[in-house]
C-alpha atoms as a PDB file:
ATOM      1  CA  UNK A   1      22.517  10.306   3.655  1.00  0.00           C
ATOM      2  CA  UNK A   2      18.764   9.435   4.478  1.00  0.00           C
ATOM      3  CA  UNK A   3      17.659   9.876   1.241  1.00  0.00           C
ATOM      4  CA  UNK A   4      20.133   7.138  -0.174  1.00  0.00           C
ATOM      5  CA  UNK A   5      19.611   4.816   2.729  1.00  0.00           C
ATOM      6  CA  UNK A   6      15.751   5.119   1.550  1.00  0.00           C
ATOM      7  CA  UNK A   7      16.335   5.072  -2.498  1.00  0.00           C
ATOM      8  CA  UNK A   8      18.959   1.853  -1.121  1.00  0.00           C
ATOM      9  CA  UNK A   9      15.897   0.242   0.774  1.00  0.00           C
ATOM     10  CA  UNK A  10      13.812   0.872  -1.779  1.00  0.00           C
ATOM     11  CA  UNK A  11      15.846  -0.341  -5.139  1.00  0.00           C
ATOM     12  CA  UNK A  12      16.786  -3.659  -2.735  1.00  0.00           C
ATOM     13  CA  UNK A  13      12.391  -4.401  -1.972  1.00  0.00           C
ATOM     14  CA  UNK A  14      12.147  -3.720  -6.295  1.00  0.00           C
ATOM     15  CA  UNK A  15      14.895  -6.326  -6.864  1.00  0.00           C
ATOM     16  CA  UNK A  16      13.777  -9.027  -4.088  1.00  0.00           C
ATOM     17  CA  UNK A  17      10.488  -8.802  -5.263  1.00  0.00           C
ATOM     18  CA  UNK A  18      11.388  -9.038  -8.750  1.00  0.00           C
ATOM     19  CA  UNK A  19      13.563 -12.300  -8.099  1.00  0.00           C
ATOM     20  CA  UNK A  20      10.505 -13.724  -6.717  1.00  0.00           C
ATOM     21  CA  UNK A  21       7.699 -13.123  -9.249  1.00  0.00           C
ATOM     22  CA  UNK A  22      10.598 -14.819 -11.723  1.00  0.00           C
ATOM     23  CA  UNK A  23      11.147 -17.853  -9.704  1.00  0.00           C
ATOM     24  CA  UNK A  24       7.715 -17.913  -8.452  1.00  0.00           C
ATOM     25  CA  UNK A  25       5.923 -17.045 -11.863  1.00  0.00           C
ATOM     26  CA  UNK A  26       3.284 -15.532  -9.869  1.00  0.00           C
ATOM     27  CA  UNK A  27      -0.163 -15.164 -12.745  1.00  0.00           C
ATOM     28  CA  UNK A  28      -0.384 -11.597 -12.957  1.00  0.00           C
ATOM     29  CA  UNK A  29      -4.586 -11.333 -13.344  1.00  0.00           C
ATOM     30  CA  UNK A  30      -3.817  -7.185 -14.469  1.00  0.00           C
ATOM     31  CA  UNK A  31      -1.779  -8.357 -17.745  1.00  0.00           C
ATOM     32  CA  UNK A  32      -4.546 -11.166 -18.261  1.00  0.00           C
ATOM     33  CA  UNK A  33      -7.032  -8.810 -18.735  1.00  0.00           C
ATOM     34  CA  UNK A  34      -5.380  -6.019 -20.785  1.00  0.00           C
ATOM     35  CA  UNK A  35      -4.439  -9.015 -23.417  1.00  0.00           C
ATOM     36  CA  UNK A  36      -6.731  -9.584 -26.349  1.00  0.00           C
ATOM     37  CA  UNK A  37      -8.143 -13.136 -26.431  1.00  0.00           C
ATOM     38  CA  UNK A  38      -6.113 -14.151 -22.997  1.00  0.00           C
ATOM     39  CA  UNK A  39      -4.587 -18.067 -23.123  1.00  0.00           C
ATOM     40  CA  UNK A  40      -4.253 -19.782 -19.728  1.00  0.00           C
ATOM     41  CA  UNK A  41      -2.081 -21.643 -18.886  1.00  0.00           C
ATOM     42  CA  UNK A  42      -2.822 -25.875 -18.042  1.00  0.00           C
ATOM     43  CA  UNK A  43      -1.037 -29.427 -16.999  1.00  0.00           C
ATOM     44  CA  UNK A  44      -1.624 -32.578 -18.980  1.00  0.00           C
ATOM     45  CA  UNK A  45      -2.393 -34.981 -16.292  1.00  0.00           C
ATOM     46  CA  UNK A  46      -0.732 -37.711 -18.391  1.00  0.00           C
ATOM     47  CA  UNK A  47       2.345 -36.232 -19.333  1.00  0.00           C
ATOM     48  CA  UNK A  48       2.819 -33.369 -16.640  1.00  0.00           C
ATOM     49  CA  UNK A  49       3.809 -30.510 -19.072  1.00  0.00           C
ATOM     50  CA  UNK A  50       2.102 -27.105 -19.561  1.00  0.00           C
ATOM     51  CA  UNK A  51       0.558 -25.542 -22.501  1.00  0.00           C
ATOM     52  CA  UNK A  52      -2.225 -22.751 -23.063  1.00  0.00           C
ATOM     53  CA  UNK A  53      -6.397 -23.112 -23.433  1.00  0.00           C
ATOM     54  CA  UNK A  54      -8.259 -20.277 -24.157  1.00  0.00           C
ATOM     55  CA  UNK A  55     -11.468 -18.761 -22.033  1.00  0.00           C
ATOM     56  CA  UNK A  56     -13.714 -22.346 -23.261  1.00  0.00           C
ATOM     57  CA  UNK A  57     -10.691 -24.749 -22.831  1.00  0.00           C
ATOM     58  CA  UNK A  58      -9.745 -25.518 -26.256  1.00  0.00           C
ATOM     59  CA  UNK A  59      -6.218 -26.493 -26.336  1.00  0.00           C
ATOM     60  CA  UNK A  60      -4.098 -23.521 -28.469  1.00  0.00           C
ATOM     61  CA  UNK A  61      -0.635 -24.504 -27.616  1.00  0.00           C
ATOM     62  CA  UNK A  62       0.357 -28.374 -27.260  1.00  0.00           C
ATOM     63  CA  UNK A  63       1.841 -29.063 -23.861  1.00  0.00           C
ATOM     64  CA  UNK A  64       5.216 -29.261 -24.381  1.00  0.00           C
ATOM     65  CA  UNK A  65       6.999 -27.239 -21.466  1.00  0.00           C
ATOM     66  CA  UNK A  66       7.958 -28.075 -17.882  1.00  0.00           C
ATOM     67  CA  UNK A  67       6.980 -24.759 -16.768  1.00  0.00           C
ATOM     68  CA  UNK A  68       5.043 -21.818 -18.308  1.00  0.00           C
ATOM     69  CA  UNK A  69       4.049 -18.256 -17.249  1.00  0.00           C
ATOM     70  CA  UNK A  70       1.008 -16.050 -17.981  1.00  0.00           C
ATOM     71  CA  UNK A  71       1.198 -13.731 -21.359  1.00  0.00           C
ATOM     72  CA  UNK A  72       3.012 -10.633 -21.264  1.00  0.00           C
ATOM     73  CA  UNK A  73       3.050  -8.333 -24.013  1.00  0.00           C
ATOM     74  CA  UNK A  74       1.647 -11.414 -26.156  1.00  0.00           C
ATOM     75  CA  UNK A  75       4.913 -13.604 -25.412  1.00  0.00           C
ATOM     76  CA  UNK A  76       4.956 -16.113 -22.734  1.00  0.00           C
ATOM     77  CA  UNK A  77       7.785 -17.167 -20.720  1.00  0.00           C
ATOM     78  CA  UNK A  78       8.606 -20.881 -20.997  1.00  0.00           C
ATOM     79  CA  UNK A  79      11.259 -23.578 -19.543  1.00  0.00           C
ATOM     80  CA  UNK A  80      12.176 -26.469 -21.384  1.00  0.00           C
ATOM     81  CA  UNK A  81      13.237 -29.791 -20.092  1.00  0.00           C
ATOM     82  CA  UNK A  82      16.323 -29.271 -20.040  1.00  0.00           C
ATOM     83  CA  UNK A  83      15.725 -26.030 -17.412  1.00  0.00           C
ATOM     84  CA  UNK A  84      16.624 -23.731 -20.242  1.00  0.00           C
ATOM     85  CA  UNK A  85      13.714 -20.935 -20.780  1.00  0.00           C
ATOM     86  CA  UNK A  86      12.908 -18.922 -23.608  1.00  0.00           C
ATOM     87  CA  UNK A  87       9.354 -17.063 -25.226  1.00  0.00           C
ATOM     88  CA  UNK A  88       6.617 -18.167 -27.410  1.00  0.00           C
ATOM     89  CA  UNK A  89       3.882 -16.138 -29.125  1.00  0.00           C
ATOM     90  CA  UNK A  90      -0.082 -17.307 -29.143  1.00  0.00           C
ATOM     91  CA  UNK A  91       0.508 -19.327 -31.679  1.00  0.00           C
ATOM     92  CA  UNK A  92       2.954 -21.566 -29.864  1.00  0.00           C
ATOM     93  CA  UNK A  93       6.044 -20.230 -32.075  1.00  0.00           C
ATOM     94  CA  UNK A  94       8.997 -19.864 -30.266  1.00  0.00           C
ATOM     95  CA  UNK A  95      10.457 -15.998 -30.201  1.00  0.00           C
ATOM     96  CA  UNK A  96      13.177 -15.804 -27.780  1.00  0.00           C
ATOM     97  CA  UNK A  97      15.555 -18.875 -27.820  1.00  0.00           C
ATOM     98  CA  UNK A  98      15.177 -20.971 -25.023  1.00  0.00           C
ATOM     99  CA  UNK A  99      18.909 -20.542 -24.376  1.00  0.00           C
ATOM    100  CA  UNK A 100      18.329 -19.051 -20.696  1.00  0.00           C
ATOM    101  CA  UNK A 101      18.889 -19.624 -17.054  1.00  0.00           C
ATOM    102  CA  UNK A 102      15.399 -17.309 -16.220  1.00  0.00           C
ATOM    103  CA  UNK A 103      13.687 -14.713 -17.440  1.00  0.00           C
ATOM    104  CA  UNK A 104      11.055 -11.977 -16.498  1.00  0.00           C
ATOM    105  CA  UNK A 105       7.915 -11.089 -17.853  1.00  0.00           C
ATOM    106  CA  UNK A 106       8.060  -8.711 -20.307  1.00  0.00           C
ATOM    107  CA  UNK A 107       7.403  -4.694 -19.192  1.00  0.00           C
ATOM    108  CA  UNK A 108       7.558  -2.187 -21.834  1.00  0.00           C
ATOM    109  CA  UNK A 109       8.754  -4.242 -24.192  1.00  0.00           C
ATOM    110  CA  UNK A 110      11.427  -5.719 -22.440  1.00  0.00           C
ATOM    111  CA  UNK A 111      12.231  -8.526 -20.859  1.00  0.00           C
ATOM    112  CA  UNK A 112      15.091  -9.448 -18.188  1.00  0.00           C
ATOM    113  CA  UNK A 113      17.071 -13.158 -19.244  1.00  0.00           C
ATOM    114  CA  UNK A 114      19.679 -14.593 -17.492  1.00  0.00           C
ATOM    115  CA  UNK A 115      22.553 -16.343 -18.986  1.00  0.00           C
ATOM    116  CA  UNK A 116      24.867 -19.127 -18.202  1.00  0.00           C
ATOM    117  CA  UNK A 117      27.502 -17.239 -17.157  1.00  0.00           C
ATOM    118  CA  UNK A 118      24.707 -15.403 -14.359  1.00  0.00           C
ATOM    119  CA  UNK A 119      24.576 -12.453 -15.878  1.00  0.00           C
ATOM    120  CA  UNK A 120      21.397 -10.103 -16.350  1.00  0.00           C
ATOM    121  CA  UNK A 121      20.376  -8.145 -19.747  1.00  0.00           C
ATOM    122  CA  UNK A 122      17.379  -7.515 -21.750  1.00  0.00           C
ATOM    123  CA  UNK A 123      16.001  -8.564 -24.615  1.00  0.00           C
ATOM    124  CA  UNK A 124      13.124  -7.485 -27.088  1.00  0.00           C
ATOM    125  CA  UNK A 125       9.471  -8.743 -28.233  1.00  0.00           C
ATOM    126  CA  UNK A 126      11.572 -10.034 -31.361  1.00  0.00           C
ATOM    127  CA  UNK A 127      14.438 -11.750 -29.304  1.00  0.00           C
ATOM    128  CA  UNK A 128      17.319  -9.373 -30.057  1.00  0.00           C
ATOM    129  CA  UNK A 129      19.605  -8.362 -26.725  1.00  0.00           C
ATOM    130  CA  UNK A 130      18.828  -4.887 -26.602  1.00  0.00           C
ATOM    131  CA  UNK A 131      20.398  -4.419 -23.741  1.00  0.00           C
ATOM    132  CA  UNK A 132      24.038  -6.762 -22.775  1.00  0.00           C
ATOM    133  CA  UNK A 133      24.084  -8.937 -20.155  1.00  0.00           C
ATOM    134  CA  UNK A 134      26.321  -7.324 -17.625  1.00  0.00           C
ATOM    135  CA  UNK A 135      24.362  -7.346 -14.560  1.00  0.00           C
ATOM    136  CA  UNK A 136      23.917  -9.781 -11.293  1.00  0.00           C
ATOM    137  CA  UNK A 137      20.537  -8.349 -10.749  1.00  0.00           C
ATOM    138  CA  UNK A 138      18.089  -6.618 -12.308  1.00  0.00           C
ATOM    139  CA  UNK A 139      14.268  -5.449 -11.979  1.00  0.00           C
ATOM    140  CA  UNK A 140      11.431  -4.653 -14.434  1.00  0.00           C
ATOM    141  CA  UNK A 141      11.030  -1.287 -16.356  1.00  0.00           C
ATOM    142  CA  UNK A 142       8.938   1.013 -14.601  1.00  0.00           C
ATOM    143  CA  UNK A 143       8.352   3.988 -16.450  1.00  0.00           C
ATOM    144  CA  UNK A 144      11.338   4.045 -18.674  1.00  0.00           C
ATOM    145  CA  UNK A 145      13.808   2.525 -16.140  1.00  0.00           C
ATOM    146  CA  UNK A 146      14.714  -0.766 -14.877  1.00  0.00           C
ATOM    147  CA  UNK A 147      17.147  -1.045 -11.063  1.00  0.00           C
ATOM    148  CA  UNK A 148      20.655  -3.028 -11.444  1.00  0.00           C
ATOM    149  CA  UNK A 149      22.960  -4.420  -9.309  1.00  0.00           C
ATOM    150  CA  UNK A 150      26.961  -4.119 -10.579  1.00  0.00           C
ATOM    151  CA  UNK A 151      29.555  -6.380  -9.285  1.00  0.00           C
ATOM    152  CA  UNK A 152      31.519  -3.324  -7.983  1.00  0.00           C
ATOM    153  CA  UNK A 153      32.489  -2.128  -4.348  1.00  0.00           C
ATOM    154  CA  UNK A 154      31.883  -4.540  -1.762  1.00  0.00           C
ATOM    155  CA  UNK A 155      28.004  -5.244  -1.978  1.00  0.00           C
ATOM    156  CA  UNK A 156      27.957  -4.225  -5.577  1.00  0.00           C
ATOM    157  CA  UNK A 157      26.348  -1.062  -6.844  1.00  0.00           C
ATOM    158  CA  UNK A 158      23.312  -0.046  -7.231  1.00  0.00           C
ATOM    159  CA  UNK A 159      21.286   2.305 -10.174  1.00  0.00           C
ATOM    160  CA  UNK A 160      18.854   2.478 -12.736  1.00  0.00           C
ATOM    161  CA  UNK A 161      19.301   2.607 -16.380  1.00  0.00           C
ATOM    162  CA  UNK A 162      17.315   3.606 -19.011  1.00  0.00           C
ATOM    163  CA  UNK A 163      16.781   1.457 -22.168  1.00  0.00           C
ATOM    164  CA  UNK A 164      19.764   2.810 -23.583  1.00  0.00           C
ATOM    165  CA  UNK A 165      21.477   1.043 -20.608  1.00  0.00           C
ATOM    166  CA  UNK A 166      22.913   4.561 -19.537  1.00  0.00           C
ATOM    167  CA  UNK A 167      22.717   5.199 -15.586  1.00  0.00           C
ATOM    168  CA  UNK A 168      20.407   7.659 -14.208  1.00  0.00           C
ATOM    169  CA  UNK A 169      21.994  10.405 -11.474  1.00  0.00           C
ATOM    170  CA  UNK A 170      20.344   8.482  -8.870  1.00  0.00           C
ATOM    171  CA  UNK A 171      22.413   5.910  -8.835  1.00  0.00           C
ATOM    172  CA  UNK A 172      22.575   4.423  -5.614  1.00  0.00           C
ATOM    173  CA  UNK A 173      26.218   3.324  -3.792  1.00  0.00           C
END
Protein backbone atom coordinates (compact mmCIF):
# COMPACT_ATOMS: atom_id res chain seq x y z
CA UNK A 1 0.00 0.00 0.00
CA UNK A 2 2.97 2.49 0.73
CA UNK A 3 4.66 1.77 -2.19
CA UNK A 4 1.60 2.84 -4.45
CA UNK A 5 0.74 5.80 -2.30
CA UNK A 6 4.56 6.81 -3.15
CA UNK A 7 4.66 5.64 -7.07
CA UNK A 8 0.83 7.75 -6.80
CA UNK A 9 2.72 10.87 -5.29
CA UNK A 10 5.27 10.54 -7.44
CA UNK A 11 3.49 9.98 -11.11
CA UNK A 12 1.00 13.10 -9.80
CA UNK A 13 4.61 15.72 -9.06
CA UNK A 14 5.78 14.18 -12.99
CA UNK A 15 2.38 15.23 -14.42
CA UNK A 16 1.94 18.73 -12.47
CA UNK A 17 5.22 19.58 -13.36
CA UNK A 18 4.87 18.59 -16.82
CA UNK A 19 1.55 20.74 -17.23
CA UNK A 20 3.59 23.57 -16.16
CA UNK A 21 6.78 23.57 -18.27
CA UNK A 22 3.89 23.29 -21.27
CA UNK A 23 1.93 26.23 -20.22
CA UNK A 24 4.84 27.98 -18.87
CA UNK A 25 7.34 27.12 -21.80
CA UNK A 26 10.00 27.33 -19.32
CA UNK A 27 13.75 27.71 -21.80
CA UNK A 28 15.32 24.61 -20.98
CA UNK A 29 19.32 25.98 -21.06
CA UNK A 30 20.36 21.74 -20.99
CA UNK A 31 18.58 21.16 -24.57
CA UNK A 32 20.13 24.64 -25.72
CA UNK A 33 23.36 23.45 -25.38
CA UNK A 34 23.23 19.83 -26.63
CA UNK A 35 21.67 21.46 -30.05
CA UNK A 36 24.01 22.18 -32.90
CA UNK A 37 23.98 25.87 -33.92
CA UNK A 38 21.20 26.77 -31.02
CA UNK A 39 18.35 29.57 -32.34
CA UNK A 40 16.86 31.76 -29.59
CA UNK A 41 14.04 32.73 -29.42
CA UNK A 42 12.99 36.96 -29.78
CA UNK A 43 9.86 39.62 -29.88
CA UNK A 44 9.53 42.16 -32.65
CA UNK A 45 8.90 45.24 -30.72
CA UNK A 46 6.69 46.47 -33.59
CA UNK A 47 4.59 43.69 -34.22
CA UNK A 48 4.80 41.62 -30.85
CA UNK A 49 5.36 38.11 -32.42
CA UNK A 50 8.28 35.69 -31.83
CA UNK A 51 10.75 34.23 -34.13
CA UNK A 52 14.42 32.76 -33.73
CA UNK A 53 18.16 34.68 -33.98
CA UNK A 54 21.04 32.76 -33.77
CA UNK A 55 24.20 33.23 -31.14
CA UNK A 56 25.09 37.01 -33.22
CA UNK A 57 21.36 38.01 -33.65
CA UNK A 58 20.76 37.48 -37.19
CA UNK A 59 17.18 36.89 -37.73
CA UNK A 60 16.71 32.90 -39.03
CA UNK A 61 13.04 32.56 -38.67
CA UNK A 62 10.62 35.66 -39.48
CA UNK A 63 8.47 36.48 -36.49
CA UNK A 64 5.40 35.16 -37.22
CA UNK A 65 4.06 33.36 -33.94
CA UNK A 66 2.30 34.57 -30.80
CA UNK A 67 4.26 32.31 -28.74
CA UNK A 68 7.38 30.13 -29.28
CA UNK A 69 9.46 27.65 -27.20
CA UNK A 70 13.18 26.76 -27.12
CA UNK A 71 14.42 23.82 -29.71
CA UNK A 72 13.91 20.38 -28.83
CA UNK A 73 15.18 17.68 -30.80
CA UNK A 74 15.65 20.45 -33.66
CA UNK A 75 11.72 21.23 -33.74
CA UNK A 76 10.31 24.07 -31.89
CA UNK A 77 7.01 24.34 -30.40
CA UNK A 78 4.91 27.21 -31.77
CA UNK A 79 1.24 28.87 -31.28
CA UNK A 80 -0.39 30.60 -33.91
CA UNK A 81 -2.81 33.41 -33.67
CA UNK A 82 -5.44 31.71 -33.63
CA UNK A 83 -4.10 29.73 -30.16
CA UNK A 84 -3.60 26.66 -32.26
CA UNK A 85 0.19 25.24 -31.83
CA UNK A 86 2.14 23.11 -33.93
CA UNK A 87 6.34 22.53 -34.77
CA UNK A 88 8.77 24.08 -37.03
CA UNK A 89 12.31 22.99 -37.96
CA UNK A 90 15.49 25.63 -38.11
CA UNK A 91 14.59 26.56 -41.14
CA UNK A 92 11.23 27.98 -40.17
CA UNK A 93 9.27 25.01 -42.06
CA UNK A 94 6.42 23.93 -40.37
CA UNK A 95 6.53 19.94 -39.28
CA UNK A 96 3.73 19.25 -37.05
CA UNK A 97 0.41 20.99 -38.08
CA UNK A 98 -0.48 23.66 -35.98
CA UNK A 99 -3.82 21.92 -35.43
CA UNK A 100 -3.32 21.73 -31.45
CA UNK A 101 -4.63 22.88 -28.15
CA UNK A 102 -0.71 22.46 -26.52
CA UNK A 103 2.02 20.57 -26.86
CA UNK A 104 5.30 19.45 -25.05
CA UNK A 105 8.72 19.61 -25.94
CA UNK A 106 9.88 16.87 -27.62
CA UNK A 107 11.81 13.86 -25.37
CA UNK A 108 13.03 10.95 -27.20
CA UNK A 109 11.54 11.71 -30.10
CA UNK A 110 8.27 12.35 -28.98
CA UNK A 111 6.23 14.88 -28.30
CA UNK A 112 2.84 15.18 -26.15
CA UNK A 113 -0.19 17.39 -28.32
CA UNK A 114 -3.39 18.02 -27.18
CA UNK A 115 -6.43 18.04 -29.26
CA UNK A 116 -9.72 19.75 -29.41
CA UNK A 117 -11.58 17.26 -28.01
CA UNK A 118 -8.79 17.45 -24.67
CA UNK A 119 -7.31 14.54 -25.28
CA UNK A 120 -3.45 13.64 -24.90
CA UNK A 121 -1.24 11.51 -27.54
CA UNK A 122 2.05 11.69 -29.13
CA UNK A 123 3.37 12.48 -32.10
CA UNK A 124 6.80 12.10 -34.02
CA UNK A 125 9.84 14.42 -35.29
CA UNK A 126 7.94 13.95 -38.75
CA UNK A 127 4.35 14.80 -37.42
CA UNK A 128 2.73 11.35 -37.61
CA UNK A 129 0.50 10.34 -34.25
CA UNK A 130 2.49 7.62 -33.10
CA UNK A 131 0.78 7.25 -30.31
CA UNK A 132 -3.58 8.08 -30.23
CA UNK A 133 -4.86 10.61 -28.35
CA UNK A 134 -6.70 8.89 -25.58
CA UNK A 135 -5.41 10.44 -22.55
CA UNK A 136 -6.44 13.55 -20.09
CA UNK A 137 -2.90 13.79 -19.00
CA UNK A 138 0.23 12.88 -19.87
CA UNK A 139 4.10 13.48 -19.03
CA UNK A 140 7.39 13.34 -21.01
CA UNK A 141 9.32 10.07 -21.87
CA UNK A 142 11.82 9.31 -19.43
CA UNK A 143 13.77 6.48 -20.33
CA UNK A 144 11.42 4.68 -22.59
CA UNK A 145 8.19 5.63 -20.72
CA UNK A 146 5.92 8.47 -20.50
CA UNK A 147 2.99 8.65 -17.05
CA UNK A 148 -0.90 8.88 -18.15
CA UNK A 149 -3.87 9.69 -16.62
CA UNK A 150 -7.20 7.50 -17.95
CA UNK A 151 -10.63 8.75 -17.49
CA UNK A 152 -11.48 5.57 -15.47
CA UNK A 153 -12.50 5.00 -11.70
CA UNK A 154 -13.26 7.99 -9.88
CA UNK A 155 -9.96 10.13 -10.09
CA UNK A 156 -8.95 8.39 -13.25
CA UNK A 157 -6.09 5.95 -13.48
CA UNK A 158 -2.88 6.19 -13.41
CA UNK A 159 0.33 4.23 -15.45
CA UNK A 160 3.02 4.45 -17.73
CA UNK A 161 3.24 3.27 -21.21
CA UNK A 162 5.85 2.57 -23.34
CA UNK A 163 6.04 3.92 -26.95
CA UNK A 164 4.05 1.17 -28.07
CA UNK A 165 1.35 2.75 -25.81
CA UNK A 166 1.19 -0.67 -23.86
CA UNK A 167 0.97 -0.21 -19.88
CA UNK A 168 3.79 -1.11 -17.75
CA UNK A 169 2.93 -3.51 -14.43
CA UNK A 170 3.30 -0.52 -12.40
CA UNK A 171 0.44 0.92 -13.20
CA UNK A 172 -0.78 2.94 -10.55
CA UNK A 173 -4.81 2.87 -9.30
Amino acid sequence: MRKTTINKIICDFAFVMSIMIIIVCIPSFSVQAKEQNPLYSYVDSKTDLCGFVDKNGKVVIDPAYDTVCDFSDGLAAVQNSDGKWGFIDKTGKVVVLLVYRMCGDFSEGLASVETEDEKWGYVNTQGNIVIAPEYIGVSAYSEGLACVRTKSGKYGKYGYIDKKTSYEKSTIN
